[in-house]
Protein backbone atom coordinates (compact mmCIF):
# COMPACT_ATOMS: atom_id res chain seq x y z
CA UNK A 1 18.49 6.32 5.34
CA UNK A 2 15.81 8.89 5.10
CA UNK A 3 14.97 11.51 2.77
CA UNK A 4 17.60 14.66 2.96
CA UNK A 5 16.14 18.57 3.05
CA UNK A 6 17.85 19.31 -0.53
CA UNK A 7 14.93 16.53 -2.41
CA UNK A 8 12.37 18.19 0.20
CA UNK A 9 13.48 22.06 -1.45
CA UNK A 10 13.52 20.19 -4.76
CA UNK A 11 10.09 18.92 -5.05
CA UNK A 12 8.57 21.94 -3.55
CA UNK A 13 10.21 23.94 -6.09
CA UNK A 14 8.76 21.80 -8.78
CA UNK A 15 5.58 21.43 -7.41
CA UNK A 16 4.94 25.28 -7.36
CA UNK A 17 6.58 25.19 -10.75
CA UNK A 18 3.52 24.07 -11.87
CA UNK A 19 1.20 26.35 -10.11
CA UNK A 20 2.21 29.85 -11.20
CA UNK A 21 1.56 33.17 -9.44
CA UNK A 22 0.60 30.87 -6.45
CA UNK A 23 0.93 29.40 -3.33
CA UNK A 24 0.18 26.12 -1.81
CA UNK A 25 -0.70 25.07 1.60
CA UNK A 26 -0.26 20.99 2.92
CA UNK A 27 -2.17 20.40 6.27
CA UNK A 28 -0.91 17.58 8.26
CA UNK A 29 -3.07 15.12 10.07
CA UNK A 30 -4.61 15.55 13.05
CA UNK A 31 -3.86 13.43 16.45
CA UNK A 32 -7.48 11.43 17.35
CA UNK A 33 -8.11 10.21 20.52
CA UNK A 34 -8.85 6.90 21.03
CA UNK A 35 -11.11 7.41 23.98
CA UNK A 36 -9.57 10.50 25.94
CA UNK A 37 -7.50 13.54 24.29
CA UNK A 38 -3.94 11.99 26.41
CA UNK A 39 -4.92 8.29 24.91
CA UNK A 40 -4.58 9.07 21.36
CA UNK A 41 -4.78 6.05 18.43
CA UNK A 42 -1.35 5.47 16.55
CA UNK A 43 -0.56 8.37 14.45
CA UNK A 44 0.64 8.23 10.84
CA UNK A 45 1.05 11.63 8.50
CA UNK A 46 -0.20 12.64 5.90
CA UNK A 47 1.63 11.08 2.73
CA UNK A 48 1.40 14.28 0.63
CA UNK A 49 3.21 16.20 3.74
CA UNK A 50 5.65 12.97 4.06
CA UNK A 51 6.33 13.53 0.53
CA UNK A 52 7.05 17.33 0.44
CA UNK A 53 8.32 17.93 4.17
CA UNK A 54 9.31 14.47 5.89
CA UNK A 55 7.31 16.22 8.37
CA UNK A 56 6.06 13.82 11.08
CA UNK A 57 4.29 16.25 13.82
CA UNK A 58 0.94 16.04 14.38
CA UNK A 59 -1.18 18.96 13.37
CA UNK A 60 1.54 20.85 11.23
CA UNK A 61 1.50 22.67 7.98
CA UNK A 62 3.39 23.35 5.13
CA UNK A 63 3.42 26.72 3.03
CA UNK A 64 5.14 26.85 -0.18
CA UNK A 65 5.22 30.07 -1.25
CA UNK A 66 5.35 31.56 -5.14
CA UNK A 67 9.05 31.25 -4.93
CA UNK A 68 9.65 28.11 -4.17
CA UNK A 69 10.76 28.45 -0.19
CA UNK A 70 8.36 27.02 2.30
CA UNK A 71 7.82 27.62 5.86
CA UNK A 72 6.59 24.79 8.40
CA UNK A 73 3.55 25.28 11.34
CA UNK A 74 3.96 23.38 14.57
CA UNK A 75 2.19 23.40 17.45
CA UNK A 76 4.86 24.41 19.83
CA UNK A 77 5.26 22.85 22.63
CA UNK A 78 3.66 24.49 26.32
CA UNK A 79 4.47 24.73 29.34
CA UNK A 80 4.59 21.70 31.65
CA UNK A 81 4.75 19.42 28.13
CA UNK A 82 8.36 17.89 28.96
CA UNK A 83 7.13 16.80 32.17
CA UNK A 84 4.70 14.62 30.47
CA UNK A 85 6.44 14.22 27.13
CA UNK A 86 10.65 14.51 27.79
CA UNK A 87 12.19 17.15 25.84
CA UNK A 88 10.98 17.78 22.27
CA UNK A 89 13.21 17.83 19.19
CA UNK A 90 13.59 21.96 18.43
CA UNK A 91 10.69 23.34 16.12
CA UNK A 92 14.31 24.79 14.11
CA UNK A 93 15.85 21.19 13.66
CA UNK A 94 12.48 20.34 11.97
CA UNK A 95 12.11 22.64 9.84
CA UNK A 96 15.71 22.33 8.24
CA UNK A 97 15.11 18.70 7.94
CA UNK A 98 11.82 19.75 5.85
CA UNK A 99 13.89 21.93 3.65
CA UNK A 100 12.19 24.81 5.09
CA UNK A 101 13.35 28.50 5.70
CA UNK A 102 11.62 29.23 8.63
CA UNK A 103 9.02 28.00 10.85
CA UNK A 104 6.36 29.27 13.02
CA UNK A 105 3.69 28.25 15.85
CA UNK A 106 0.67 26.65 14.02
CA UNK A 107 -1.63 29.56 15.55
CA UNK A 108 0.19 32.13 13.29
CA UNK A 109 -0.78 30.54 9.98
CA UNK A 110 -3.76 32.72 9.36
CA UNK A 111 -1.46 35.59 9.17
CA UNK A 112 0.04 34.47 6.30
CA UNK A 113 -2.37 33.19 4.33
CA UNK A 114 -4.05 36.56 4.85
CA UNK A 115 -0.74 37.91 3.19
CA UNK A 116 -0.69 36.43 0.58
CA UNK A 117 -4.45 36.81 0.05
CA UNK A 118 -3.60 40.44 -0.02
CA UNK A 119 -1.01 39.76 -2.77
CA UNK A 120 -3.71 38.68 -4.47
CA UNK A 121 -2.18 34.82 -5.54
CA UNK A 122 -4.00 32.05 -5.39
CA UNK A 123 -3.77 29.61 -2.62
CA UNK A 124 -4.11 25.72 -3.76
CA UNK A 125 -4.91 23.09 -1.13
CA UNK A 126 -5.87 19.27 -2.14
CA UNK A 127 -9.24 18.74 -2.24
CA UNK A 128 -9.28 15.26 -0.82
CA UNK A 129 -7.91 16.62 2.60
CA UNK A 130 -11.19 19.27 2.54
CA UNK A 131 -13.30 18.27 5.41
CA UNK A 132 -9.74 17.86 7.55
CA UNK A 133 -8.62 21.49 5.93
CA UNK A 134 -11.74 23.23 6.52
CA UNK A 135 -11.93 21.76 10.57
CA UNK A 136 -8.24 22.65 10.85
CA UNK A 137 -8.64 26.15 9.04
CA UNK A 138 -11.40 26.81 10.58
CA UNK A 139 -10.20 27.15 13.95
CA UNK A 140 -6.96 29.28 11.96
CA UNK A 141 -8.78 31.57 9.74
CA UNK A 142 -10.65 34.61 10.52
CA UNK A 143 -14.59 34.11 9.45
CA UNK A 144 -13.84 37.86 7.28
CA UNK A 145 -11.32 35.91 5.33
CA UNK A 146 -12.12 35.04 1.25
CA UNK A 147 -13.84 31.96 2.13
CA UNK A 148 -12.88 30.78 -1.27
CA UNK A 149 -9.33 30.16 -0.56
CA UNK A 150 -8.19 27.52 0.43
CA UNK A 151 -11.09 24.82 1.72
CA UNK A 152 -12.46 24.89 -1.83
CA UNK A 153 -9.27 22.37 -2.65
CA UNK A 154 -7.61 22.54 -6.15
CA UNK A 155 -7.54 20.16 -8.70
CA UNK A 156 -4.45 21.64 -10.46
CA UNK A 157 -2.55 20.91 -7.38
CA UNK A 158 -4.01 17.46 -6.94
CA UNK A 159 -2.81 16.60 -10.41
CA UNK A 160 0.85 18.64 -9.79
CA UNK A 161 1.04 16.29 -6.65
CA UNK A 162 0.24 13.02 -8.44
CA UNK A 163 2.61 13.89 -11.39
CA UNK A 164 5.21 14.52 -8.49
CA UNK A 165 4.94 11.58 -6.15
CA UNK A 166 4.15 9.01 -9.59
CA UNK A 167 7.76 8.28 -10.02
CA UNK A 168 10.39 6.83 -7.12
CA UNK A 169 13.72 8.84 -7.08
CA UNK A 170 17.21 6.86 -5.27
CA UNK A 171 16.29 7.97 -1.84
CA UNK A 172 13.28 6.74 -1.77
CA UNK A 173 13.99 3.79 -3.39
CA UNK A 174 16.79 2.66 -0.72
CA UNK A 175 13.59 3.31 1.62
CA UNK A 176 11.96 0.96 -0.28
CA UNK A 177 14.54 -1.62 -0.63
CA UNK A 178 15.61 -1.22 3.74
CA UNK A 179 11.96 -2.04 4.37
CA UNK A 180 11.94 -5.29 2.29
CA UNK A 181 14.84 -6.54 4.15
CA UNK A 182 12.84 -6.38 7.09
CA UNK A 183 9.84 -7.90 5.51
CA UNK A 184 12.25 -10.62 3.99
CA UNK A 185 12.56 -10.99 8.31
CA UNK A 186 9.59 -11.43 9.39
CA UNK A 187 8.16 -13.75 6.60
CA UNK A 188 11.00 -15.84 7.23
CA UNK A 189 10.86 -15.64 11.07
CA UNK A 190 6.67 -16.90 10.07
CA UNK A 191 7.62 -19.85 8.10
CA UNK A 192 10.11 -21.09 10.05
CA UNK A 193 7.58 -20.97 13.13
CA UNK A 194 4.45 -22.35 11.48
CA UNK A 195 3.53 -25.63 12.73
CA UNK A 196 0.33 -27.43 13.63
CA UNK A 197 -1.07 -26.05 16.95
CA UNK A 198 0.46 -22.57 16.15
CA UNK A 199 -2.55 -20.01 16.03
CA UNK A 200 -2.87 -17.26 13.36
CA UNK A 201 -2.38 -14.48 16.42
CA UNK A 202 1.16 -16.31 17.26
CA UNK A 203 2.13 -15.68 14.04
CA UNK A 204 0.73 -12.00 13.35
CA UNK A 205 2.44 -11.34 16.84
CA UNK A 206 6.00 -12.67 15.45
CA UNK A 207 5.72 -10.17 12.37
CA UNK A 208 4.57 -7.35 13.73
CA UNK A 209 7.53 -7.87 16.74
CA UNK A 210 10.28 -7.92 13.61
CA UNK A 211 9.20 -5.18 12.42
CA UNK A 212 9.40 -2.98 15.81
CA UNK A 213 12.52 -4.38 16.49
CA UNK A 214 14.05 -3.29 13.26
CA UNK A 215 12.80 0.60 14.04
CA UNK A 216 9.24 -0.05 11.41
CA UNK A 217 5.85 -0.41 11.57
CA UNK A 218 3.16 -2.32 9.43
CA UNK A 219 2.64 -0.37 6.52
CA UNK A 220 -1.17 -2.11 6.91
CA UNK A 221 -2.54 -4.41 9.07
CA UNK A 222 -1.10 -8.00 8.13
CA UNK A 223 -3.32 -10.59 7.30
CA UNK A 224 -2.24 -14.08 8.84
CA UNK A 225 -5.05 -16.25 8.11
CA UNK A 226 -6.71 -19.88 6.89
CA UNK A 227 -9.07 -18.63 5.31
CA UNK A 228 -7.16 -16.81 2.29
CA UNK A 229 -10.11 -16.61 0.26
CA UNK A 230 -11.21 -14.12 2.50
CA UNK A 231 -9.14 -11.43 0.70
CA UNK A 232 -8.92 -9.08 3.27
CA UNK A 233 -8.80 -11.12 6.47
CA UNK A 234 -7.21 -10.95 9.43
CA UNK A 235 -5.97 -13.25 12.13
CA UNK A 236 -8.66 -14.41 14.44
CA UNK A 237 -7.23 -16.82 16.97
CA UNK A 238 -7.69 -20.02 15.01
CA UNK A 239 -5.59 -22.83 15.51
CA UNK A 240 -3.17 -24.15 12.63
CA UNK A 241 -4.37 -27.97 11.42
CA UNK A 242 -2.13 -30.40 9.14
CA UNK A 243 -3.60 -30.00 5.49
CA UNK A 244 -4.29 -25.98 5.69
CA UNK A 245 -2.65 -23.14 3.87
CA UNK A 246 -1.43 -19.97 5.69
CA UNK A 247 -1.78 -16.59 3.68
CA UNK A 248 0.75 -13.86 5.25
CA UNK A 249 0.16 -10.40 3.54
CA UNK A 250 2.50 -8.56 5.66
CA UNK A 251 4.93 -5.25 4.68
CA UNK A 252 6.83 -3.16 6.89
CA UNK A 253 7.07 0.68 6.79
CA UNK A 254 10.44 2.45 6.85
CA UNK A 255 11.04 5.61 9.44
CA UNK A 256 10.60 8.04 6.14
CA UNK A 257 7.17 6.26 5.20
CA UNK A 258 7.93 3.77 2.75
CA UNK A 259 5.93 0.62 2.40
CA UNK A 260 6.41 -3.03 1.77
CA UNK A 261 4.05 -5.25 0.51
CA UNK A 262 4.49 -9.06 0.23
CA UNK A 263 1.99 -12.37 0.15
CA UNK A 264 3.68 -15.21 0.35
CA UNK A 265 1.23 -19.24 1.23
CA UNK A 266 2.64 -21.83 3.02
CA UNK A 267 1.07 -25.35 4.15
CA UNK A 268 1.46 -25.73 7.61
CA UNK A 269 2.34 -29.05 7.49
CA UNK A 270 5.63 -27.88 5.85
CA UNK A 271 4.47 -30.29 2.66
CA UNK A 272 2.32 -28.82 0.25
CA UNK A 273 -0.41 -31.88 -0.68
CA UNK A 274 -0.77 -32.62 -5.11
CA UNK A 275 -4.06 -30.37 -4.94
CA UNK A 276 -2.13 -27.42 -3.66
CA UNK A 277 1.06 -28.11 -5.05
CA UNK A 278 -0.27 -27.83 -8.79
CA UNK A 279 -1.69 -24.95 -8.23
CA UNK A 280 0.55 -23.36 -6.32
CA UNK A 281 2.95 -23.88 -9.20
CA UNK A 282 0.14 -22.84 -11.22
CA UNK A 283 0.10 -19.13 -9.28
CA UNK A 284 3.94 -18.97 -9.18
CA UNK A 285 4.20 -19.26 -12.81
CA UNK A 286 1.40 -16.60 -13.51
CA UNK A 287 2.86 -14.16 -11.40
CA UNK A 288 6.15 -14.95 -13.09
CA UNK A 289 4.89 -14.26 -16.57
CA UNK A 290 3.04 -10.79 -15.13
CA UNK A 291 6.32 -10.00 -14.00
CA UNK A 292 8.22 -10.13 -17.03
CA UNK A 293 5.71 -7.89 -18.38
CA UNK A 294 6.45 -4.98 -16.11
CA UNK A 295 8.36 -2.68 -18.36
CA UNK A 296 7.96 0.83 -19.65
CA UNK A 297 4.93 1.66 -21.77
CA UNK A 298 3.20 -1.72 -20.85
CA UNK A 299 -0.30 -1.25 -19.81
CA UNK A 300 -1.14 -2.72 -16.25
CA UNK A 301 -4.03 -4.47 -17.49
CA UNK A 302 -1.81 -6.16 -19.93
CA UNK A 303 0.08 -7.58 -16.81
CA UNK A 304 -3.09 -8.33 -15.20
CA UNK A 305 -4.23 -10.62 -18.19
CA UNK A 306 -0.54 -12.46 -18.59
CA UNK A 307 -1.20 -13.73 -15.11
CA UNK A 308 -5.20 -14.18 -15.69
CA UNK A 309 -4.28 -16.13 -19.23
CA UNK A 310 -1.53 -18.40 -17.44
CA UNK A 311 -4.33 -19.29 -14.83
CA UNK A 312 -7.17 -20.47 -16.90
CA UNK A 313 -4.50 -22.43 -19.07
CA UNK A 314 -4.33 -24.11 -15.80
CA UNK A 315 -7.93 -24.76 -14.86
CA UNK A 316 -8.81 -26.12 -18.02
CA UNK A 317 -5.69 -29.00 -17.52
CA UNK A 318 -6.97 -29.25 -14.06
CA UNK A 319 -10.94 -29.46 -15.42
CA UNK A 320 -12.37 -26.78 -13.74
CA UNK A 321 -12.56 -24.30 -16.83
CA UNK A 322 -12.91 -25.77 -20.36
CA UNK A 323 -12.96 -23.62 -23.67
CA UNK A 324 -10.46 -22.48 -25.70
CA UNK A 325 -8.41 -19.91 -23.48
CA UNK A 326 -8.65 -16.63 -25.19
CA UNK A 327 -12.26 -16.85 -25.53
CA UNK A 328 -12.39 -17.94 -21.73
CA UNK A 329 -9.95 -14.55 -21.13
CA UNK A 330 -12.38 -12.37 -22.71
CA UNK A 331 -15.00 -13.61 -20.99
CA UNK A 332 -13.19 -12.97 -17.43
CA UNK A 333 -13.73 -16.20 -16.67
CA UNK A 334 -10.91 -16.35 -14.40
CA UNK A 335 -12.63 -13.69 -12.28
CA UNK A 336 -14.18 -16.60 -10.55
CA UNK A 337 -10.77 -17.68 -9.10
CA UNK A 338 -9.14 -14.76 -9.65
CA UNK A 339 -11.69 -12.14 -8.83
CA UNK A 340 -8.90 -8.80 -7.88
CA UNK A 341 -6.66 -7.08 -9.74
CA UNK A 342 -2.94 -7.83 -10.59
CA UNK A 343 -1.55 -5.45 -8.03
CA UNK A 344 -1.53 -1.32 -7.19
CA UNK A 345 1.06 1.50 -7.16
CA UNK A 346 3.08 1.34 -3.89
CA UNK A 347 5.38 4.32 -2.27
CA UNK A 348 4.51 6.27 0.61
CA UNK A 349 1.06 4.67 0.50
CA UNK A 350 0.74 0.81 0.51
CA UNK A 351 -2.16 1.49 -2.26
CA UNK A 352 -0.22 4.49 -3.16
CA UNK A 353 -2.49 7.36 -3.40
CA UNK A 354 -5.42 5.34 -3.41
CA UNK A 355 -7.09 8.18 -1.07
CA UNK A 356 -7.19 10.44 -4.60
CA UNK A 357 -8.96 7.84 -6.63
CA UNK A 358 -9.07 6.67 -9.66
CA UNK A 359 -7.82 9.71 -11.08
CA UNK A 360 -3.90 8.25 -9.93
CA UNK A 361 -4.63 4.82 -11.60
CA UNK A 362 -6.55 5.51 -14.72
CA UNK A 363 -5.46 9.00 -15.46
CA UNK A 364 -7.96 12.44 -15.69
CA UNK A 365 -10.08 10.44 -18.71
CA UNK A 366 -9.47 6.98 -18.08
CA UNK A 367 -12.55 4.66 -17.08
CA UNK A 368 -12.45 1.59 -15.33
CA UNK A 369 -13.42 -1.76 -17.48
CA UNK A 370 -16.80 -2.64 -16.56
CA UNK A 371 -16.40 -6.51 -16.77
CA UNK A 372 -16.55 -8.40 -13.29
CA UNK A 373 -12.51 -8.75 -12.13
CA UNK A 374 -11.03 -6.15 -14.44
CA UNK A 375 -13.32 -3.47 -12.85
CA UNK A 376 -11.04 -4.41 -10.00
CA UNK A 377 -8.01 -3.43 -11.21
CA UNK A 378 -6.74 -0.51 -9.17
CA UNK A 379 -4.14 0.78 -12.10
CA UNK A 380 -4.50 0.96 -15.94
CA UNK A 381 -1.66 3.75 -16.96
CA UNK A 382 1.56 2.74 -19.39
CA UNK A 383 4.11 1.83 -16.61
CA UNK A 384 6.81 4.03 -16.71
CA UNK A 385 10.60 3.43 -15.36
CA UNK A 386 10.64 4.76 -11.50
CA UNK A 387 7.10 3.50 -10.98
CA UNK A 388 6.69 0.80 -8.00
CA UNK A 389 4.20 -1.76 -8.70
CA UNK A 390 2.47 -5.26 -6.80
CA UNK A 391 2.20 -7.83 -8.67
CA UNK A 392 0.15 -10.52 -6.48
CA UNK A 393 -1.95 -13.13 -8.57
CA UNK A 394 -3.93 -15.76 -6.41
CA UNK A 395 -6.54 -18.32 -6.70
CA UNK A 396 -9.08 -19.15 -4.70
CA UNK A 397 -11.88 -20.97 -3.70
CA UNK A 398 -15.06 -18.66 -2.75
CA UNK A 399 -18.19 -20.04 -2.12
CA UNK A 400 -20.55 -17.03 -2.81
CA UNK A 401 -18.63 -16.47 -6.62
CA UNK A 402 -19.28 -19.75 -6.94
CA UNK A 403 -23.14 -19.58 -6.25
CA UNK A 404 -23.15 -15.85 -8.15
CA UNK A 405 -25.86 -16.38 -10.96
CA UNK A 406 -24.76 -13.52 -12.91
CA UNK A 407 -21.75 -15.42 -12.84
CA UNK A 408 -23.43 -18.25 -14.06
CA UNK A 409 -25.27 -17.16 -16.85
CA UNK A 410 -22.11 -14.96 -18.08
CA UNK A 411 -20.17 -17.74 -18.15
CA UNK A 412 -22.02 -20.74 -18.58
CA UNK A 413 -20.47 -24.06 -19.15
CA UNK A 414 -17.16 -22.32 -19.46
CA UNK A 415 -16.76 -23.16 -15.46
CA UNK A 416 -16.72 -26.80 -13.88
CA UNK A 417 -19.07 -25.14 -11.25
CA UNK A 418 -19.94 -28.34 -9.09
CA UNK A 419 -16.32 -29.84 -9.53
CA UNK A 420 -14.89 -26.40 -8.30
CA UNK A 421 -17.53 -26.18 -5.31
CA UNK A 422 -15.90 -29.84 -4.63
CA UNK A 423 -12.48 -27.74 -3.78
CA UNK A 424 -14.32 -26.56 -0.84
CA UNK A 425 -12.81 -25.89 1.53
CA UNK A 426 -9.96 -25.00 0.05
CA UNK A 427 -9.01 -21.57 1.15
CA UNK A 428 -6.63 -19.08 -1.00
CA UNK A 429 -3.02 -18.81 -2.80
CA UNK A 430 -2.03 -15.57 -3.24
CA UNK A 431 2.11 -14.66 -4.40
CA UNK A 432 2.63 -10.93 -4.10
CA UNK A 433 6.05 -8.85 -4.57
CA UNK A 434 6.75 -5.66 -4.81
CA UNK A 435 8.56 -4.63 -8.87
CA UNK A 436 10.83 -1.64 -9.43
CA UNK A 437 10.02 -0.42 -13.42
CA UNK A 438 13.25 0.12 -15.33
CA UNK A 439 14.37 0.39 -18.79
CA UNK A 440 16.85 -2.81 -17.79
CA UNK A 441 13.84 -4.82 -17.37
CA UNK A 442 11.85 -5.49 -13.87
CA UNK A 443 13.67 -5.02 -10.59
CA UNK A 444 11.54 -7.13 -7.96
CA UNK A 445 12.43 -5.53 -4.81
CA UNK A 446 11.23 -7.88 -2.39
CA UNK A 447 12.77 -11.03 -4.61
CA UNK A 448 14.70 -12.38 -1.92
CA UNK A 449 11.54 -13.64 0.31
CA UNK A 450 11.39 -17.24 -0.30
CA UNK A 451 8.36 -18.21 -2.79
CA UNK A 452 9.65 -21.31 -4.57
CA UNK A 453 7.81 -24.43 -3.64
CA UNK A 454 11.16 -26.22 -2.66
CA UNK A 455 12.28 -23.30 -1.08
CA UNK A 456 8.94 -23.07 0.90
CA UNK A 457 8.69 -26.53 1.78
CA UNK A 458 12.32 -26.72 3.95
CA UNK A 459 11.55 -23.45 5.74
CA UNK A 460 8.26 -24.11 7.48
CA UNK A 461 8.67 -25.56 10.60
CA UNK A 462 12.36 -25.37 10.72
CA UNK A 463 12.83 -23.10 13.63
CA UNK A 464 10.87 -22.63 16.87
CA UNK A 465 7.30 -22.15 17.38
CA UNK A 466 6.22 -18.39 18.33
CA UNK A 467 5.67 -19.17 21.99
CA UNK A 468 9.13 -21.11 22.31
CA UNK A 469 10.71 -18.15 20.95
CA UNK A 470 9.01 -15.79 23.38
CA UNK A 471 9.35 -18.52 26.51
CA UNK A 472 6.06 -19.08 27.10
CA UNK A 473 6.04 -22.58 27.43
C-alpha cells in the first residue's frame, strides 16, 4: 500500500504545468505543543503536502521548481536527538519516497527562494496556509527579501491544487478501499458488543483500539452517541438503556492519509421497536435511491433531493408531513428532519478540502442555495468518474427545529409539528457510506459494513461486551 515516488514526480509535474515560468512552495505543518515543547498534541500533515510529497515530517517543505523536479526541507535531526528519539529514517530515504531530487536542512530554504527570486519567476504558495506560511517563513526569510513572494498566497495555485487532488487515481483508491476494511472492523467489533449497560466510551474505546491495531488512526473523532440528533456529538460516558438507538460515525485513516467515513444506527436492544423500524427502512431506502444517483454529470444536489423526496414520501404515510410531495420538496420541508446535506467529497481529507471552502464544492462562481437545509450542502459540482463522495441521509428528532418559528411560518401546516414533538425523545438515524463515481455506475466502497435491518438486528449483541473483551470484569 502507499503512494509510490513516480505519482509524487507525476503530480508535481502537472501541477507546475499549470503555473508557467514559476515555482511553487508547500509548507508542512507545524508540531504544537500540548502543554510543553517535548509533550506535543498528535500530529497530522498537511493534506496538500500528503498529496504532492507523502511527506509526513513535521515542519518540512516542498519546492517544485519551473521544471518540474522538487526538492524536500527537513529539519535535520541534532545532536543528542537519537537518545531521546531512536534513530531517524535518513533525510535521503525521504526524499526519494517524495519523488524528490534532493533534499536539504529546513534552515537553507531561504537560499533558494532567494534564487529563484533572482530568476525573476514567480513563487506560488496557497493562500489558506498564509498565517502558518508567513510564521514559518518568517523565521526563513531575510526581512530584505520581496515581501511579496510567497506569504501573499496564490489563487492560481489554489485552483491548480483543487483541479489536481478532485479526482482519485488506483493508488489512492486501494488506500481508500484498505481503510474501509478496517472500518468494516470496528463497526462490526461495535455491534456485536452493544448491549444494555455498555457505555458510549466502551464502545468509542473498541473502535478507536481496531483501528490502532490495524496500523490507522481516526480520520475524525468518532461519534458514539444516544443522542444522534446531536449531529456532531461525541461519546460522553452515558450508559446504554433497552429502547435507545446508537449512532457510530466512525472512519479510519490509512498510513498514506486516506479517510473512511461510515454511520451506521443500531438499537441496543439488538431489536429495532415499529417506530424505529419504519423509519429506519424509511432512511435505508433514501440513501439507496441517492445512491443510484451518483453517476457522472449528476449534480450533488440532485442526490441530495432523491434522498430528501424519498423521506417526506415517508412522513406524510407516517403523518408527520402532509401535502403533496414536490410542493413539500420545494419548500425544504424535510429540512426539519433532515436539516444537513447529502454527504461531502472525501480523500485525503474526511471533508476533503473543506479547509479551501466553498470554492472546492461549488466551483470559482457557484453560490450556495439560500433555503434552510440546502444551504447545507457542502458540494454542488456535476460528479465526475474518480470523484469520492458520502452519501449519509438521516432523520431526526430536534427539539429546537421543531420550536424554530421561521420554520414555522415557512412551512406552515405542511409539518405535524405537535405530533412530531410527540417523537421526543427520539434521538437520530443517520446511514452513511462512502461511493466511488464511475462510468459503470456507483462503486460504494464501504458496502460491506452491515446496514440492512435484518442484518443489523443478528449482529448486536452477538459477541462480548467491551469490558469482557478487554478482561475487566
Amino acid at each position: 500500500m502507499g503512494i509510490s515516488a513516480r505519482t509524487f514526480k507525476a503530480r508535481q509535474k502537472a501541477l507546475i504545468d499549470r503555473l508557467p515560468r514559476s515555482a511553487v512552495l508547500l509548507m508542512g505543518h507545524q508540531q504544537v505543543p500540548r502543554n510543553y515543547l517535548a509533550n506535543p498534541l498528535p500530529f497530522r500533515q498537511d493534506s496538500t503536502m500528503l498529496f504532492y510529497s507523502g511527506c509526513t515530517q513535521p515542519g518540512c517543505a516542498l519546492l517544485i521548481w519551473p521544471d518540474g523536479t522538487s526538492t524536500l526541507y527537513l529539519p535535520f535531526p541534532e545532536e543528542g536527538d537519537e537518545l531521546w528519539h531512536g534513530r531517524q529514517v535518513p533525510p535521503e530515504f525521504l526524499a526519494r519516497k517524495a519523488g524528490a531530487r534532493a533534499v536539504f536542512p529546513i534552515g537553507t530554504l531561504n537560499e533558494a527562494i532567494a534564487e529563484i527570486q533572482k530568476l525573476k519567476l514567480e513563487i506560488h504558495a496557497l493562500p489558506v496556509c498564509e498565517p502558518q506560511a508567513n510564521k514559518a517563513l518568517n523565521t526563513l526569510l531575510s526581512r530584505d527579501l520581496d515581501p511579496a513572494h510567497p506569504a501573499r498566497g496564490s489563487e492560481a495555485l489554489l485552483d491548480a491544487v483543487i483541479e489536481g487532488r478532485l479526482l482519485r487515481d488506483e493508488e489512492e483508491i486501494a488506500e481508500m478501499r484498505w481503510a474501509a476494511e478496517v472500518t468494516d472492523k470496528a463497526h462490526r467489533l461495535a455491534m456485536q458488543s452493544t448491549k444494555p449497560g455498555v457505555t458510549e466510551n466502551e464502545i468509542h474505546a473498541l473502535i478507536e483500539a481496531v483501528f490502532f491495531s490495524m496500523g490507522m488512526e481516526s480520520a475524525y473523532p468518532p461519534i458514539v452517541t444516544i443522542e444522534g440528533e446531536v449531529l456532531h456529538g461525541h461519546a460522553a460516558g452515558r450508559e446504554l438503556k433497552e429502547g435507545q438507538l446508537l449512532l457510530v460515525d466512525a472512519g479510519a485513516e490509512s498510513p498514506a492519509g486516506y479517510a473512511c467515513d461510515v454511520t451506521r444506527t443500531w438499537p441496543v436492544s439488538g431489536k429495532f421497536d415499529p417506530k424505529q423500524k419504519l423509519l429506519y427502512q424509511a432512511v435505508l431506502q433514501s440513501q439507496k435511491a441517492a445512491i443510484k444517483r451518483c453517476t457522472p454529470g449528476v449534480s450533488f444536489q440532485d442526490v441530495h433531493l432523491a434522498a430528501a423526496r424519498t423521506l417526506i414520501s415517508t412522513c406524510v404515510n407516517f403523518e408527520l408531513m402532509k401535502g403533496d410531495v414536490d410542493e413539500l420538496l420545494e419548500k425544504g420541508a424535510h429540512a426539519v428532519f433532515f436539516p444537513h446535506g447529502i454527504g461531502h467529497l472525501i480523500g485525503l481529507d474526511v471533508h476533503d478540502m473543506e479547509l479551501f471552502g466553498d470554492r472546492v464544492g461549488y466551483g470559482k462562481d457557484g453560490e450556495r442555495n439560500s433555503q434552510f437545509g440546502l444551504s447545507n450542502l457542502r458540494l454542488n459540482r456535476p460528479l465526475e468518474e474518480g470523484m469520492v463522495v458520502t452519501v449519509e441521509p438521516g432523520f431526526y428528532i430536534i427539539p429546537h427545529l421543531l420550536r424554530d418559528q421561521t420554520l414555522r411560518d415557512t412551512l406552515g401546516d405542511g409539518i405535524y409539528w405537535e405530533e412530531a414533538h410527540r417523537f421526543a425523545p427520539f434521538g437520530g438515524i443517520r446511514i452513511e457510506d462512502d461511493v466511488l463515481i464511475t462510468s459503470e455506475g456507483p462503486d460504494v466502497l464501504t458496502g460491506s459494513i452491515p446496514k440492512e435491518l435484518k442484518s443489523i438486528e443478528a449482529m448486536v449483541g452477538s459477541g462480548q461486551t467491551p469490558k469482557e473483551r478487554l478482561s475487566l470484569v
